[in-house]
Protein backbone atom coordinates (compact mmCIF):
# COMPACT_ATOMS: atom_id res chain seq x y z
CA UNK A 1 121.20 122.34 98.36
CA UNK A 2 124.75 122.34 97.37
CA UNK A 3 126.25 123.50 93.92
CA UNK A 4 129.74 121.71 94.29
CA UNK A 5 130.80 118.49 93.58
CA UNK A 6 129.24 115.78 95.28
CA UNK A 7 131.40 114.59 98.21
CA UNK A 8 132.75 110.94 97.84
CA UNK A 9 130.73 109.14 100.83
CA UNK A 10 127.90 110.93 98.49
CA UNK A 11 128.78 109.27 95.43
CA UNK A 12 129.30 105.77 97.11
CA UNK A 13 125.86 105.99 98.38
CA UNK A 14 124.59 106.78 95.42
CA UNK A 15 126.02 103.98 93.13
CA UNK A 16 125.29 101.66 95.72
CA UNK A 17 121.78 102.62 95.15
CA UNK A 18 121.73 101.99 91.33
CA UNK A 19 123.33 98.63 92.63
CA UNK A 20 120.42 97.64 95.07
CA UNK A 21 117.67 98.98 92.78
CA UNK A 22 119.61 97.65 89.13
CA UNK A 23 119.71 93.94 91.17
CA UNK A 24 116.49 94.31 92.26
CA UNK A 25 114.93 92.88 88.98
CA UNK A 26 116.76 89.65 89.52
CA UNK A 27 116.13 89.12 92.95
CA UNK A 28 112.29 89.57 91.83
CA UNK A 29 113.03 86.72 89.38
CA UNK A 30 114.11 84.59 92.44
CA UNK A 31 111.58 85.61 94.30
CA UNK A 32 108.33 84.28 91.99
CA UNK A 33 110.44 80.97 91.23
CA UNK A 34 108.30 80.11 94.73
CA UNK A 35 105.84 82.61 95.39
CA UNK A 36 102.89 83.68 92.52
CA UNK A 37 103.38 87.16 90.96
CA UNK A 38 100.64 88.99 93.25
CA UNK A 39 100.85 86.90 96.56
CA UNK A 40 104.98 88.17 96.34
CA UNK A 41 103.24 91.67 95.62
CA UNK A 42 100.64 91.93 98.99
CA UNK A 43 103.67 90.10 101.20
CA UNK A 44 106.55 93.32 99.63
CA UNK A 45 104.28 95.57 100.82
CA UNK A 46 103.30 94.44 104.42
CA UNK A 47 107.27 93.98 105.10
CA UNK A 48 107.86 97.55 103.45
CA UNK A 49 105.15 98.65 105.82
CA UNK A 50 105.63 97.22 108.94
CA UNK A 51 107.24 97.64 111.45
CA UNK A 52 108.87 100.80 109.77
CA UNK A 53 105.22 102.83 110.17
CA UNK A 54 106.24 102.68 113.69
CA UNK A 55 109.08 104.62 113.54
CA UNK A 56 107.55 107.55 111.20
CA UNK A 57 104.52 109.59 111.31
CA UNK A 58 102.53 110.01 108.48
CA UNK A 59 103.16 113.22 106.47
CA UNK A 60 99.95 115.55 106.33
CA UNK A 61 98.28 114.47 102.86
CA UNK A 62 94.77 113.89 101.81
CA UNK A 63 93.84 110.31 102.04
CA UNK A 64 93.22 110.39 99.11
CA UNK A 65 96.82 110.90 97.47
CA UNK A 66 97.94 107.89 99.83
CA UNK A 67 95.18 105.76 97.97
CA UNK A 68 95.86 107.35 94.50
CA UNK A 69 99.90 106.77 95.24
CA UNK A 70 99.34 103.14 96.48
CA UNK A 71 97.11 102.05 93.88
CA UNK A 72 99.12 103.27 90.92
CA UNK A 73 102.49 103.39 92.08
CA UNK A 74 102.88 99.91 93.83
CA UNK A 75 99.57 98.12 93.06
CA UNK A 76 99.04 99.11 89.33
CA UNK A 77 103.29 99.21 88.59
CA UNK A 78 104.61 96.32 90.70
CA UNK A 79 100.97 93.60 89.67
CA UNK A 80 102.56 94.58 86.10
CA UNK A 81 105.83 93.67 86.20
CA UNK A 82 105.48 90.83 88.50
CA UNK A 83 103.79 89.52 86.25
CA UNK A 84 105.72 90.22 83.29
CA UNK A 85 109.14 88.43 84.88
CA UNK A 86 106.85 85.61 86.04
CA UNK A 87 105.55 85.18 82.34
CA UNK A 88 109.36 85.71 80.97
CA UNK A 89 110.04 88.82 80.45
CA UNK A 90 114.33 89.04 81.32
CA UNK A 91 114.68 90.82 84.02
CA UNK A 92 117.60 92.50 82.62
CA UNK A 93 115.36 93.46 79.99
CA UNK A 94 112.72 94.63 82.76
CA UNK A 95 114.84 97.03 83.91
CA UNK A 96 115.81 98.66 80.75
CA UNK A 97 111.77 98.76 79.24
CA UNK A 98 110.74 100.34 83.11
CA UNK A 99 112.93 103.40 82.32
CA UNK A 100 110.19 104.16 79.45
CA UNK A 101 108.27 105.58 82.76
CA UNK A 102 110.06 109.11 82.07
CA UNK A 103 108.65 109.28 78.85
CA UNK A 104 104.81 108.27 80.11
CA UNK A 105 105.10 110.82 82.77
CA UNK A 106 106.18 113.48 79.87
CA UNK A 107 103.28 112.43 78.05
CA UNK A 108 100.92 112.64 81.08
CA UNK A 109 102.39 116.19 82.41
CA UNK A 110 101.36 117.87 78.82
CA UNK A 111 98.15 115.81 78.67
CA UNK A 112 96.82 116.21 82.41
CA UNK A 113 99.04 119.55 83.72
CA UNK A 114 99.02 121.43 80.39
CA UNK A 115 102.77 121.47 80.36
CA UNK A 116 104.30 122.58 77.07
CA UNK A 117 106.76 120.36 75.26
CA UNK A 118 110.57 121.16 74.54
CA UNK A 119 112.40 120.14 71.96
CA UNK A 120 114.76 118.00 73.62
CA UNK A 121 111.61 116.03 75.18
CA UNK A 122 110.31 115.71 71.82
CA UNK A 123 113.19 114.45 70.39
CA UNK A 124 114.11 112.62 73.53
CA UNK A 125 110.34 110.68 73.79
CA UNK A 126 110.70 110.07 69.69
CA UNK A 127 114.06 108.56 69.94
CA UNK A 128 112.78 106.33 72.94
CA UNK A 129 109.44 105.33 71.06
CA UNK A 130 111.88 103.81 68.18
CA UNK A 131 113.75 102.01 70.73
CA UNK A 132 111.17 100.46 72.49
CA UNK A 133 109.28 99.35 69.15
CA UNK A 134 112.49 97.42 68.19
CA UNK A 135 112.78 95.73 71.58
CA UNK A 136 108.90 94.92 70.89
CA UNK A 137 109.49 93.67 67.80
CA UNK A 138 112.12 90.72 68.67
CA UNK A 139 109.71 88.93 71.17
CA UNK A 140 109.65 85.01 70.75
CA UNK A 141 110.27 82.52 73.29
CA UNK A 142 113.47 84.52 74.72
CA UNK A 143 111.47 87.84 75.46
CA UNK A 144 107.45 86.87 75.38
CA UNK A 145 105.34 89.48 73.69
CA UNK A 146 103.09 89.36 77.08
CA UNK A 147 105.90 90.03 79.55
CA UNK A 148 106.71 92.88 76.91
CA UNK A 149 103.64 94.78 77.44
CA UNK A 150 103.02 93.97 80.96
CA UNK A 151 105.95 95.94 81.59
CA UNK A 152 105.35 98.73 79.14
CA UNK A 153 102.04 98.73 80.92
CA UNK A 154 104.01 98.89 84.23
CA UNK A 155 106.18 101.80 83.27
CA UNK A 156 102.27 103.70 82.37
CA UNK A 157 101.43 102.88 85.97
CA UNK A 158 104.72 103.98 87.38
CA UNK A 159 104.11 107.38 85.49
CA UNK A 160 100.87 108.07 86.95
CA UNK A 161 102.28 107.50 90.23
CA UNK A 162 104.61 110.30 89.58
CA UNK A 163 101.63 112.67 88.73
CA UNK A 164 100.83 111.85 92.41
CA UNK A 165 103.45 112.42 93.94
CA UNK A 166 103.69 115.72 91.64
CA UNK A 167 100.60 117.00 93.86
CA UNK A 168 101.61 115.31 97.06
CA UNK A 169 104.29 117.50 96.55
CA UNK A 170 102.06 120.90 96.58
CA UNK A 171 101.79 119.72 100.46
CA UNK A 172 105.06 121.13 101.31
CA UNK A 173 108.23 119.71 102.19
CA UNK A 174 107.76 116.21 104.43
CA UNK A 175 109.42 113.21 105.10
CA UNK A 176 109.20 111.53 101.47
CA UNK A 177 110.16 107.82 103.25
CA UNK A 178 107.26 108.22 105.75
CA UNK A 179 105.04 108.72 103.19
CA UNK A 180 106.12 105.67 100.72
CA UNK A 181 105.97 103.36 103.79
CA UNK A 182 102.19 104.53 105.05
CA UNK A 183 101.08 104.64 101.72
CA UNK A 184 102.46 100.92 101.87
CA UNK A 185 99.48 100.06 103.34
CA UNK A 186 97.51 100.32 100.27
CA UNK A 187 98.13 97.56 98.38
CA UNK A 188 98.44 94.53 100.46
CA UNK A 189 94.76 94.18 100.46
CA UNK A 190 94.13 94.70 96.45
CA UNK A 191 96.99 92.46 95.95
CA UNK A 192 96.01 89.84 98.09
CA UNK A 193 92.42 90.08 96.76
CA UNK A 194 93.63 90.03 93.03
CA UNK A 195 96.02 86.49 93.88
CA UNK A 196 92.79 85.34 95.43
CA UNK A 197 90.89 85.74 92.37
CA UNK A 198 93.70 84.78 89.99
CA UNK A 199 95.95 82.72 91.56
CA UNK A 200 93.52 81.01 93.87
CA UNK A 201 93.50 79.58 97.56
CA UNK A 202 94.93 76.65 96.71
CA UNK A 203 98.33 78.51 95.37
CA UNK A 204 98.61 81.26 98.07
CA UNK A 205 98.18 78.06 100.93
CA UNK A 206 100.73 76.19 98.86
CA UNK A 207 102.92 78.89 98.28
CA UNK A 208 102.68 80.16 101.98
CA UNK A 209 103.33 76.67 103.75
CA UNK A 210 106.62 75.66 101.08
CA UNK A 211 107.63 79.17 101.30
CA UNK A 212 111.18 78.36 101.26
CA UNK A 213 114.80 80.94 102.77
CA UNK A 214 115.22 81.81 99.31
CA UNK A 215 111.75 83.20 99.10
CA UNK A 216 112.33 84.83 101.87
CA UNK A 217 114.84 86.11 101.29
CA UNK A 218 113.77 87.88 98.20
CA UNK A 219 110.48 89.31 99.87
CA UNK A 220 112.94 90.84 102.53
CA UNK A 221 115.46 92.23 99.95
CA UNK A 222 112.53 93.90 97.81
CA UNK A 223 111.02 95.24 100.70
CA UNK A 224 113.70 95.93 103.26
CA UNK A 225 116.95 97.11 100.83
CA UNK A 226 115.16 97.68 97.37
CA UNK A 227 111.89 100.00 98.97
CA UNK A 228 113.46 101.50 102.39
CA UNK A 229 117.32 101.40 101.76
CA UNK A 230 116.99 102.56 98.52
CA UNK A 231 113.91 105.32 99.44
CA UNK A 232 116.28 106.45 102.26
CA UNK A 233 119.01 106.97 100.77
CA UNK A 234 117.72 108.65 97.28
CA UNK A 235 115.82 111.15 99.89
CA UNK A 236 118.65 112.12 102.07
CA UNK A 237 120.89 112.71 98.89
CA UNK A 238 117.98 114.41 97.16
CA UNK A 239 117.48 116.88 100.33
CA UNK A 240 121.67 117.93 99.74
CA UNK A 241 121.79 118.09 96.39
CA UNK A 242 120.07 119.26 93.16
CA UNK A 243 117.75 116.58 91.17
CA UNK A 244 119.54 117.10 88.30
CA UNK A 245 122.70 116.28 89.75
CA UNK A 246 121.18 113.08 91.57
CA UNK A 247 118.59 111.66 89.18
CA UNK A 248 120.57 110.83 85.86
CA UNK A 249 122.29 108.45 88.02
CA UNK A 250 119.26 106.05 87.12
CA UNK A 251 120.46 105.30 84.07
CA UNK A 252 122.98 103.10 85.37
CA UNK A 253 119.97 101.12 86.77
CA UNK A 254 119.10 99.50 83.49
CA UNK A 255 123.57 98.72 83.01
CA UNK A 256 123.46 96.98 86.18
CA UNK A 257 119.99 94.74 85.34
CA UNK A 258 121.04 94.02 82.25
CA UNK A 259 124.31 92.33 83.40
CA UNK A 260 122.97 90.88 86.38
CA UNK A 261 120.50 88.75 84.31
CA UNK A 262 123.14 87.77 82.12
CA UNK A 263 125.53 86.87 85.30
CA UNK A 264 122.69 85.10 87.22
CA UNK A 265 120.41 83.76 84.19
CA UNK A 266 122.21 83.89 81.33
CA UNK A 267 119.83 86.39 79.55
CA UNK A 268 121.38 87.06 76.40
CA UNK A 269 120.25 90.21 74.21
CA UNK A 270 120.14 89.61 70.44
CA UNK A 271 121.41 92.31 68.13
CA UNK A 272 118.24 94.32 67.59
CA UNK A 273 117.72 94.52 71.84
CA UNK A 274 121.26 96.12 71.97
CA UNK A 275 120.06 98.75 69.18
CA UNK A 276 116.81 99.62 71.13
CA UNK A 277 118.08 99.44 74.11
CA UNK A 278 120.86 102.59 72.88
CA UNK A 279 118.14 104.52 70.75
CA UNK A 280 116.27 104.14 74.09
CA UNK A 281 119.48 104.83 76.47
CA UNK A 282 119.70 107.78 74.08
CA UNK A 283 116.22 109.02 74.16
CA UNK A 284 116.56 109.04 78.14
CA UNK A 285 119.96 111.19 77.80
CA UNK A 286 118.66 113.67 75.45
CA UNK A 287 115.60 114.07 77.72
CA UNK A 288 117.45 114.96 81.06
CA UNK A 289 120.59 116.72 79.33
CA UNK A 290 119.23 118.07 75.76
CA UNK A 291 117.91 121.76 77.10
CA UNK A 292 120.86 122.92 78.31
CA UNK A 293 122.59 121.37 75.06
CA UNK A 294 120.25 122.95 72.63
CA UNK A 295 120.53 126.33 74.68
CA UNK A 296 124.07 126.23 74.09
CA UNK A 297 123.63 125.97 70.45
CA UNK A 298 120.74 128.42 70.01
CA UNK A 299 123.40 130.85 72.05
CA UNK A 300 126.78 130.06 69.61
CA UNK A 301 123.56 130.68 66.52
CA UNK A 302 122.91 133.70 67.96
CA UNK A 303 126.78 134.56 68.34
CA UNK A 304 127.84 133.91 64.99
């Protein structure tokens, strides 16, 4: 992996990544204006599936981890949030609660791979949990308390997918993109089964027959530019570079939500959403850069 700066065709990629991903929330917006939350679900995942499966092999991993990544990852995460945008949760808003995922996989990693805590996850997770009680706590008809906790419960889901892919990972090094799109084929089943059973055959016929471009549209951008652009690209950068230097780049994904669903829906934030959205903003940045910051000081303690 390289140690020096990251070249500039690097960097472009990269931001236009946070751009694709940080839209993303919006374009699911558009997408259930036509199409119920779990139908739009089962039809993401066939198009992230096919006909890209037939271009990569599937990496060597248990069939098990492909069921345990599809189920959590994209059925339990994505029949979550769906449904919190389709009950009104802002998707600006969406995008900022999702990051909370860090925080659940921190939580997970001590309690199920007997990882220690640091300090600056401690006071990185406590910092978050303040910020993400204040956003809870200004629900009403702009920000429902539902779509609230269906995307808290999203973020969970999204963090146990992450313990997956934490043992996929004991496989060796593969083709990460191969594996997202087979294990794609795991949830267009339980998705379809759960809008049978929720939304009912009446909807899904409806919604299927009026299915209009702009639906279309949105189940191709999810999919196509969202799942395999955005999978692609994070990989290849990812494979030349450090994580560290690549992943805090997600925090711009919750900047670029939050002022697309302003731009596109007019989503305004009252007061108390902009201070837990920065104790939570902060929480995240003491989390990913706080260890080397309290090294330093532990080091100048010891000096002086």
């Amino acid at each position: 992996m390289q140690a020096h700066p990251m070249r500039p065709a690097h960097l472009a990629l990269v931001l236009l990544v946070i751009l694709v991903w940080g839209v993303n929330f919006a374009i699911i917006k558009v997408g259930l204006a036509g199409v119920p939350p779990m139908l739009l679900g089962s039809l993401r995942f066939i198009l992230a599936a096919f006909p890209a499966l037939l271009f990569l092999r599937p990496p060597k991993v248990p069939l098990r981890l492909y069921l345990a990544f599809g189920l959590t990852m994209s059925v339990g995460q994505f029949a979550f949030l769906f449904s919190a945008i389709h009950v009104g949760m802002p998707s600006g808003l969406a995008s900022l609660v999702l990051q909370s995922q860090s925080f659940f996989t921190l939580l997970l990693t001590v309690l199920w791979l007997r990882e220690k805590w640091h300090a600056n996850q401690l006071a990185g997770l406590l910092l978050a949990a303040g910020g993400l009680t204040l956003i809870g706590s200004a629900h009403g008809t702009s920000m429902p308390l539902l779509g609230f906790l269906l995307t808290i419960a999203a973020a969970a889901m999204w963090a146990c997918g992450n313990i997956v892919s934490r043992t996929v990972g004991r496989y060796g090094p593969m083709n990460q993109l191969a594996f997202v799109v087979w294990a794609s084929l795991v949830p267009p089943l339980p998705m379809f089964a759960l809008s049978w059973v929720m939304e009912g055959p009446a909807v899904i016929g409806s919604a299927l027959q009026q299915m209009s471009l702009q639906s279309i549209a949105a189940v191709a951008y999810i999919a196509w530019a969202s799942t395999l652009f955005g999978y692609a690209v994070w990989n290849f950068l990812i494979a030349r570079y450090s994580v560290n230097r690549v992943a805090p780049f997600t925090l711009l994904v919750p900047l670029v939500g939050l002022t697309t669903g302003w731009l596109a829906f007019g989503e305004e934030l009252q007061a108390i959403h902009f201070i837990g959205a920065a104790l939570l903003m902060v929480g995240l940045i003491v989390n990913l850069f706080g260890a080397s910051l309290f090294a330093r000081l532990n080091w100048r303690a010891r000096q002086s």
